[in-house]
C-alpha atoms as a PDB file:
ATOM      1  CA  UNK A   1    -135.085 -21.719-132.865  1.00  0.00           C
ATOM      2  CA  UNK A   2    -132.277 -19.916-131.911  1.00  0.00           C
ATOM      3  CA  UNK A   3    -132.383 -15.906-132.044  1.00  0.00           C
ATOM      4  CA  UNK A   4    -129.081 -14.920-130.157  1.00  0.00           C
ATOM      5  CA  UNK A   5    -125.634 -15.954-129.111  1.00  0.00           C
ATOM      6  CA  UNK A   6    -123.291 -14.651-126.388  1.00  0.00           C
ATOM      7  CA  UNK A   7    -119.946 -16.218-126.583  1.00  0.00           C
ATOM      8  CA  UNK A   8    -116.382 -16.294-127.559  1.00  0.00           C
ATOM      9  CA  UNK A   9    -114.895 -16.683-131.117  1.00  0.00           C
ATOM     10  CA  UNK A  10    -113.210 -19.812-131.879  1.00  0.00           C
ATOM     11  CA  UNK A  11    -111.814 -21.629-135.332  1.00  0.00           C
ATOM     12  CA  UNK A  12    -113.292 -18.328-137.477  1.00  0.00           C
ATOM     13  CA  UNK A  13    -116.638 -19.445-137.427  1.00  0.00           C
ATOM     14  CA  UNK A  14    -117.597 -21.134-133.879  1.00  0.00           C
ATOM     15  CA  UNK A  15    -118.981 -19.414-131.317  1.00  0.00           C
ATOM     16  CA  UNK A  16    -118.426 -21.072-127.798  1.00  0.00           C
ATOM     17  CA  UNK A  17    -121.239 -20.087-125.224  1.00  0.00           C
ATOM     18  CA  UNK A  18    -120.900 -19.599-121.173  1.00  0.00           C
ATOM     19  CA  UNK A  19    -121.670 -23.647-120.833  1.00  0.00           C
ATOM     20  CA  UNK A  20    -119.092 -24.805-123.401  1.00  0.00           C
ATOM     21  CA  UNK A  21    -121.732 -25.258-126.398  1.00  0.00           C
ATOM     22  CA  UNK A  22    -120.505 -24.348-129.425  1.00  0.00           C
ATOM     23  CA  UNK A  23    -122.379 -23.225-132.473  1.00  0.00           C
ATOM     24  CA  UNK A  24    -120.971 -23.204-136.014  1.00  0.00           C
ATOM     25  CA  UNK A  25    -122.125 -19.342-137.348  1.00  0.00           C
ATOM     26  CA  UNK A  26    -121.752 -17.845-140.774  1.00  0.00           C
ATOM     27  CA  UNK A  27    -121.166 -14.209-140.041  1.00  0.00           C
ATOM     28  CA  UNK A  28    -120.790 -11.247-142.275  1.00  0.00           C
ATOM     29  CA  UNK A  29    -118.060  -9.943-140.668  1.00  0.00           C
ATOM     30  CA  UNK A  30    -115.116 -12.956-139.404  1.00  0.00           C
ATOM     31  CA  UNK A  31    -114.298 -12.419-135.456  1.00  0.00           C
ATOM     32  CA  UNK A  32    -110.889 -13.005-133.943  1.00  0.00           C
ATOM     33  CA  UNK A  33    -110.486 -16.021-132.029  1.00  0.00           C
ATOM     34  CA  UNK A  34    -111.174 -15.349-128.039  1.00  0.00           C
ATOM     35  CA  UNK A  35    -112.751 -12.470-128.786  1.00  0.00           C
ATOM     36  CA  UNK A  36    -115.903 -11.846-127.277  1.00  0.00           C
ATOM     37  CA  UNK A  37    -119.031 -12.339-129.739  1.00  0.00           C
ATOM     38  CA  UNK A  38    -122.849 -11.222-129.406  1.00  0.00           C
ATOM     39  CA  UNK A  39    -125.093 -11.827-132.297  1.00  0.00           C
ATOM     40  CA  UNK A  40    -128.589 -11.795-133.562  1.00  0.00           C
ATOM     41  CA  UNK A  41    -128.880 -14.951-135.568  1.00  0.00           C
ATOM     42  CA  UNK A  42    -131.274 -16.225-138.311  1.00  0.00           C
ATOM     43  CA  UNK A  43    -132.006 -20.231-137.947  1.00  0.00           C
ATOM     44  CA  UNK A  44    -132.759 -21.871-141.725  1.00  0.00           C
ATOM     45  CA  UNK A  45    -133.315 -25.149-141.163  1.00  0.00           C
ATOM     46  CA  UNK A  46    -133.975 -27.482-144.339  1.00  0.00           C
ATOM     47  CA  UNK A  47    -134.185 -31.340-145.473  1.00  0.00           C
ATOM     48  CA  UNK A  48    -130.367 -31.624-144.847  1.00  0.00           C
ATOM     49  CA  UNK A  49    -129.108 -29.077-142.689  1.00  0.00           C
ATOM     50  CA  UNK A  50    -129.640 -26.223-139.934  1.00  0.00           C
ATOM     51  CA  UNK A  51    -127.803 -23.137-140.553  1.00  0.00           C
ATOM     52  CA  UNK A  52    -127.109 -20.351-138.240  1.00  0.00           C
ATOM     53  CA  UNK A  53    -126.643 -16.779-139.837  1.00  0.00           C
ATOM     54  CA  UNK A  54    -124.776 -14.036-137.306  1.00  0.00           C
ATOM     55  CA  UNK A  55    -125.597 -10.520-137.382  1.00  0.00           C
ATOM     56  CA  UNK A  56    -123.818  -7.283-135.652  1.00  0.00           C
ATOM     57  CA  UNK A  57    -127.405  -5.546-135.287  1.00  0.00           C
ATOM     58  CA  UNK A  58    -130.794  -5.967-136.475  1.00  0.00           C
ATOM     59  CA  UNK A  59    -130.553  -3.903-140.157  1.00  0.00           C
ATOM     60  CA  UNK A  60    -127.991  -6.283-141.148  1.00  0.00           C
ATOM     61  CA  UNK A  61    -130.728  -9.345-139.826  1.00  0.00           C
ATOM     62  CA  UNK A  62    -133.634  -7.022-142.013  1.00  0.00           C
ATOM     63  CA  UNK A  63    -131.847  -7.208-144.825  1.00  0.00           C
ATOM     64  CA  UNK A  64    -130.244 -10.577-145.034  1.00  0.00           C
ATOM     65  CA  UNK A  65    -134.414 -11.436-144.697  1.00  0.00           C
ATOM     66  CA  UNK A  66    -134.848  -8.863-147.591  1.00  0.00           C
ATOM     67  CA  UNK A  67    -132.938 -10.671-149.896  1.00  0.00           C
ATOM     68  CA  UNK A  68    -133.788 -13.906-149.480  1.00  0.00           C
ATOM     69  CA  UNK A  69    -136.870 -12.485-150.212  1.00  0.00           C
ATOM     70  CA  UNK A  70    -136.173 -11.975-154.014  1.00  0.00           C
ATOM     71  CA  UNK A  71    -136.303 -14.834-156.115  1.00  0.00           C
ATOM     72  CA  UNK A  72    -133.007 -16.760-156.579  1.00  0.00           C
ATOM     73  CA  UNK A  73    -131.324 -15.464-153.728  1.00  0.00           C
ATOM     74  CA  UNK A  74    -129.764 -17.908-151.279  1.00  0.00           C
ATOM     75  CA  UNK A  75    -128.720 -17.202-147.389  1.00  0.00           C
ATOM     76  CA  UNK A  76    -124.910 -17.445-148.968  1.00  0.00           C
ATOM     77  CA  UNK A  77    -125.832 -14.913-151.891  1.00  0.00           C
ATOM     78  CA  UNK A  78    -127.458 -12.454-149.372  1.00  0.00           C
ATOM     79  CA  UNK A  79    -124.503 -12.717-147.092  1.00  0.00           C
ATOM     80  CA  UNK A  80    -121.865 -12.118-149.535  1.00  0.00           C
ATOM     81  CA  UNK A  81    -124.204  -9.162-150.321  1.00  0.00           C
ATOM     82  CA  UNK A  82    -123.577  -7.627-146.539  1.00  0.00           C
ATOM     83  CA  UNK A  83    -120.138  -8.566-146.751  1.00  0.00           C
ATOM     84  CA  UNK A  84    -119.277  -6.676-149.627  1.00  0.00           C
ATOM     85  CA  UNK A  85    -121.694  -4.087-150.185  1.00  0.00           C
ATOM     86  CA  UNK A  86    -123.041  -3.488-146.578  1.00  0.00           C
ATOM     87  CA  UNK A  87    -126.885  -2.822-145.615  1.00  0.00           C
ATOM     88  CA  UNK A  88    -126.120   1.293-146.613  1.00  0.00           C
ATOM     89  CA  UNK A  89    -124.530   0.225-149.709  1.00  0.00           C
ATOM     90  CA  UNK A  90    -127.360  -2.146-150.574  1.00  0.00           C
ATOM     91  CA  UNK A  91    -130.040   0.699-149.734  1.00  0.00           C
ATOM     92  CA  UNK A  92    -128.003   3.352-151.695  1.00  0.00           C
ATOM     93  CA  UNK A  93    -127.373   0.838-155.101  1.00  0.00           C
ATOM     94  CA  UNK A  94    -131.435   0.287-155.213  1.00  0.00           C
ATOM     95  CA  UNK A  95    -132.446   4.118-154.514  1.00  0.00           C
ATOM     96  CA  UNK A  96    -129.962   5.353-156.993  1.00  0.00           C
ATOM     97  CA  UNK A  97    -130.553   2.710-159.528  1.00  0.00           C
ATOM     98  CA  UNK A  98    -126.933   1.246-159.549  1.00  0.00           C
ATOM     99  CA  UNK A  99    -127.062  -2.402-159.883  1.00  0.00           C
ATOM    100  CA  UNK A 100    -122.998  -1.928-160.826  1.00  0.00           C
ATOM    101  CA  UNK A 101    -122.465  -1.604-157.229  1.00  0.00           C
ATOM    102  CA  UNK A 102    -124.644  -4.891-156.215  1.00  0.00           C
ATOM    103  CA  UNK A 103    -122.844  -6.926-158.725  1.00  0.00           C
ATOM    104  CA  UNK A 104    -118.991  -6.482-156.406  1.00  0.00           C
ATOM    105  CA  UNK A 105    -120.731  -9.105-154.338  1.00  0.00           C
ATOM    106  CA  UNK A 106    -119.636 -12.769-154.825  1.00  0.00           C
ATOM    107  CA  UNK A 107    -122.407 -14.403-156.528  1.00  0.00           C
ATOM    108  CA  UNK A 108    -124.356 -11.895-157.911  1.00  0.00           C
ATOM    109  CA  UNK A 109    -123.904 -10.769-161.731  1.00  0.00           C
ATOM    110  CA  UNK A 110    -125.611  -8.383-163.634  1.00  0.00           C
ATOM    111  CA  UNK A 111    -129.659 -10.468-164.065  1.00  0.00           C
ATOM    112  CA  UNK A 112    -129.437 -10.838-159.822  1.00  0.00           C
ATOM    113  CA  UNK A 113    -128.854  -7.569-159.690  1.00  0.00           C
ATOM    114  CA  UNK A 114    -131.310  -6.234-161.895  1.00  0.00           C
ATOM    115  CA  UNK A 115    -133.584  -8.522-160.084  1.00  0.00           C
ATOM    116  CA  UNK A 116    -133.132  -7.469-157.280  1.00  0.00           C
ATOM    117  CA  UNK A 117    -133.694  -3.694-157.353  1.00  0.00           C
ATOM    118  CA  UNK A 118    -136.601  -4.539-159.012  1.00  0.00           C
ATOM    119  CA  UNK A 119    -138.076  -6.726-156.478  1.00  0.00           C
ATOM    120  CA  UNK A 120    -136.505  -6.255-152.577  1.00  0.00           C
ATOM    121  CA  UNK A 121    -138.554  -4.659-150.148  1.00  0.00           C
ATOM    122  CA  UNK A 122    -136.054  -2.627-148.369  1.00  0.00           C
ATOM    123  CA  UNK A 123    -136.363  -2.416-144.756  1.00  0.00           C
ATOM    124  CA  UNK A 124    -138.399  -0.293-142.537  1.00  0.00           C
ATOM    125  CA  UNK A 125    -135.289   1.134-140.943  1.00  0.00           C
ATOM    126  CA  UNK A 126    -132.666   4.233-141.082  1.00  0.00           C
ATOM    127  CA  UNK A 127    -131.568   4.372-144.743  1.00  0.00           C
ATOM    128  CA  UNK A 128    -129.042   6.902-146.203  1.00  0.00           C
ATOM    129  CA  UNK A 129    -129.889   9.958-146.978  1.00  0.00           C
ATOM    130  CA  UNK A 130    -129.322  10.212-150.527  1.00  0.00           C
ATOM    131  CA  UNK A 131    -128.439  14.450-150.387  1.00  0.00           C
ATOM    132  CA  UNK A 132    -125.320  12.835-148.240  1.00  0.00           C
ATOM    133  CA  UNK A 133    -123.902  11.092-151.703  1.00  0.00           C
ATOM    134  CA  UNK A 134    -124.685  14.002-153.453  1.00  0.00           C
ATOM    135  CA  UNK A 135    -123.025  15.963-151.089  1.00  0.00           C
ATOM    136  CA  UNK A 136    -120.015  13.605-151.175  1.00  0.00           C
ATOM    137  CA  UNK A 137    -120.012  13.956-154.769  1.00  0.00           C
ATOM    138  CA  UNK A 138    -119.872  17.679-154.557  1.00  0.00           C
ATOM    139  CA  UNK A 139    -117.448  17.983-152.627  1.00  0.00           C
ATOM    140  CA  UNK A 140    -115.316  15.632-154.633  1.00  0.00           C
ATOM    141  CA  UNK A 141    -115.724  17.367-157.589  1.00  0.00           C
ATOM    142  CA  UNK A 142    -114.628  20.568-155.684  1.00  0.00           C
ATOM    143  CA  UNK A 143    -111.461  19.093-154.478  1.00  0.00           C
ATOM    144  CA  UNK A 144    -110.604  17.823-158.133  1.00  0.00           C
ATOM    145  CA  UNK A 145    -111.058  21.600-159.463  1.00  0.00           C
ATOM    146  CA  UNK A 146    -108.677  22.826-156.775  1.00  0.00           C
ATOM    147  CA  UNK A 147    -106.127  20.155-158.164  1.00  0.00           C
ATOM    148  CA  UNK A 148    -106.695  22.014-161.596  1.00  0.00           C
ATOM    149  CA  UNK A 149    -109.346  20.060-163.207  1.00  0.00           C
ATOM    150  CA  UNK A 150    -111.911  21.776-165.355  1.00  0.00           C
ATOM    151  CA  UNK A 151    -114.760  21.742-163.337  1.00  0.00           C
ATOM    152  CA  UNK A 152    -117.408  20.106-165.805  1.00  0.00           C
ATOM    153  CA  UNK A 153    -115.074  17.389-166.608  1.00  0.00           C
ATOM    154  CA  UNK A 154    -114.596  16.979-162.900  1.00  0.00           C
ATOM    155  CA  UNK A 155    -118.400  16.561-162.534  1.00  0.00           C
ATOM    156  CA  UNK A 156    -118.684  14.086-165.079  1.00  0.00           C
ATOM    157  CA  UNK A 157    -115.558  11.986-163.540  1.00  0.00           C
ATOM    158  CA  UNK A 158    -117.417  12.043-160.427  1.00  0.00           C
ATOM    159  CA  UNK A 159    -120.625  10.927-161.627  1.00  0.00           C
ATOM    160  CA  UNK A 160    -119.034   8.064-163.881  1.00  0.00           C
ATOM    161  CA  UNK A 161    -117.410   6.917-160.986  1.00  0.00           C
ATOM    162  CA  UNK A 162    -120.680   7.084-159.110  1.00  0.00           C
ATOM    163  CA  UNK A 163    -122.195   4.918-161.654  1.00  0.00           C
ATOM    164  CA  UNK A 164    -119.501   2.377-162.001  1.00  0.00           C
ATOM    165  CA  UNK A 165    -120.507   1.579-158.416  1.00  0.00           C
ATOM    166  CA  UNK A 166    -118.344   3.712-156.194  1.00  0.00           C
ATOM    167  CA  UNK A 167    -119.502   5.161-152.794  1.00  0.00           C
ATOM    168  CA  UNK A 168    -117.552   6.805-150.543  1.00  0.00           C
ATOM    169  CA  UNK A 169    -115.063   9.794-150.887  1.00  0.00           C
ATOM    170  CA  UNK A 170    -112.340   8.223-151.281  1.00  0.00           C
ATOM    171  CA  UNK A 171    -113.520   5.641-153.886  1.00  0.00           C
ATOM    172  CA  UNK A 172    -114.984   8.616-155.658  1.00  0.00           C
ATOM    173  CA  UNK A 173    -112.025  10.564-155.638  1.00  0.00           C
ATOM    174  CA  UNK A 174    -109.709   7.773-156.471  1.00  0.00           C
ATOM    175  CA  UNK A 175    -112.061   6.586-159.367  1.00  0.00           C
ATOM    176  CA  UNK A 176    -112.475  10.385-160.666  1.00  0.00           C
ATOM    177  CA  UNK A 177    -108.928  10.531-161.189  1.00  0.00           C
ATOM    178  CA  UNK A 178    -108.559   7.597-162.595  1.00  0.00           C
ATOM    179  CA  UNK A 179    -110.941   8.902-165.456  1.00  0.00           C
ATOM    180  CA  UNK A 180    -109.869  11.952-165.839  1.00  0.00           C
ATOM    181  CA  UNK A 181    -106.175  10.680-166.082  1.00  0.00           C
ATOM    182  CA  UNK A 182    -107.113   8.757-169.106  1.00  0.00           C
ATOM    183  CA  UNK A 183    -109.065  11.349-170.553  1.00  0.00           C
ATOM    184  CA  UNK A 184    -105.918  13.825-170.398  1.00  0.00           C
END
């Protein structure tokens, strides 16, 4: 079983080690050929095939195992998951409820993500602290009243946006606006 692979990048998804092995990897994140590449992998082996999984650091590995976890979702599923929503994201969309933001993933729709709040384990490790989006959301809603927005209708931009699966201050901001332009 392999559990780790110190290389260089080659062809987007090969990963060349010291004695000129190469290993096809599926990665959440695509390296730059020659670069330099260390990752944690996950080995699935089945009827037809062996499949190496690449990870930046062990949360990602946690929850890629997580997923697969739930019912119905595949090693491809699970990495489009931590390619588009990240482990933080993922962590944030099941403690707040918001199976919007799960569903931005390739290959998940609105039943995998219901499903899946419902039934992943999240892992033992470091997850956002949920004050942190609320203070994100403050302070978005603040910066929207200083651009001349009533301040209730700011909150309520915010929160919609929050809802419809955005994270981040920017998203936030940029979604908020959006709402409250076509309110006006």
């Amino acid at each position: 079983m392999i559990g780790y692979l110190k290389g260089i990048a080659r062809c987007g998804g090969i990963i060349v080690t010291g004695d000129g092995v190469g290993y096809v990897v599926h990665c959440v994140n695509t390296h730059v050929d020659d670069e330099p590449v260390e990752v944690l992998v996950t080995t699935i082996v089945r009827e037809d095939a062996i499949t190496l999984f690449g990870f930046a650091d062990r949360a990602e590995q946690m929850f890629f195992d997580a997923l697969r976890a739930v019912q119905g979702v595949g090693p491809q599923t699970a990495l489009n998951l931590l390619r588009d929503v990240g482990p933080a994201g993922i962590a944030a969309a099941v403690l707040s409820n918001n199976s919007v933001a799960l569903k931005k993933a390739a290959g998940v729709g609105a039943a995998s993500a219901v499903k899946i709040m419902a039934t992943i384990k999240l892992p033992k490790i470091e997850l956002p602290d949920m004050s942190d989006v609320t203070s994100v959301m403050t302070e978005v809603a603040a910066t929207l009243e200083l651009l001349g927005f009533d301040s209730e209708a700011a909150r309520g931009a915010v929160r919609e946006a929050n809802s419809a699966g955005l994270v981040g201050e920017q998203a936030l901001l940029s979604g908020a606006l959006t709402l409250l332009r076509a309110a006006a």
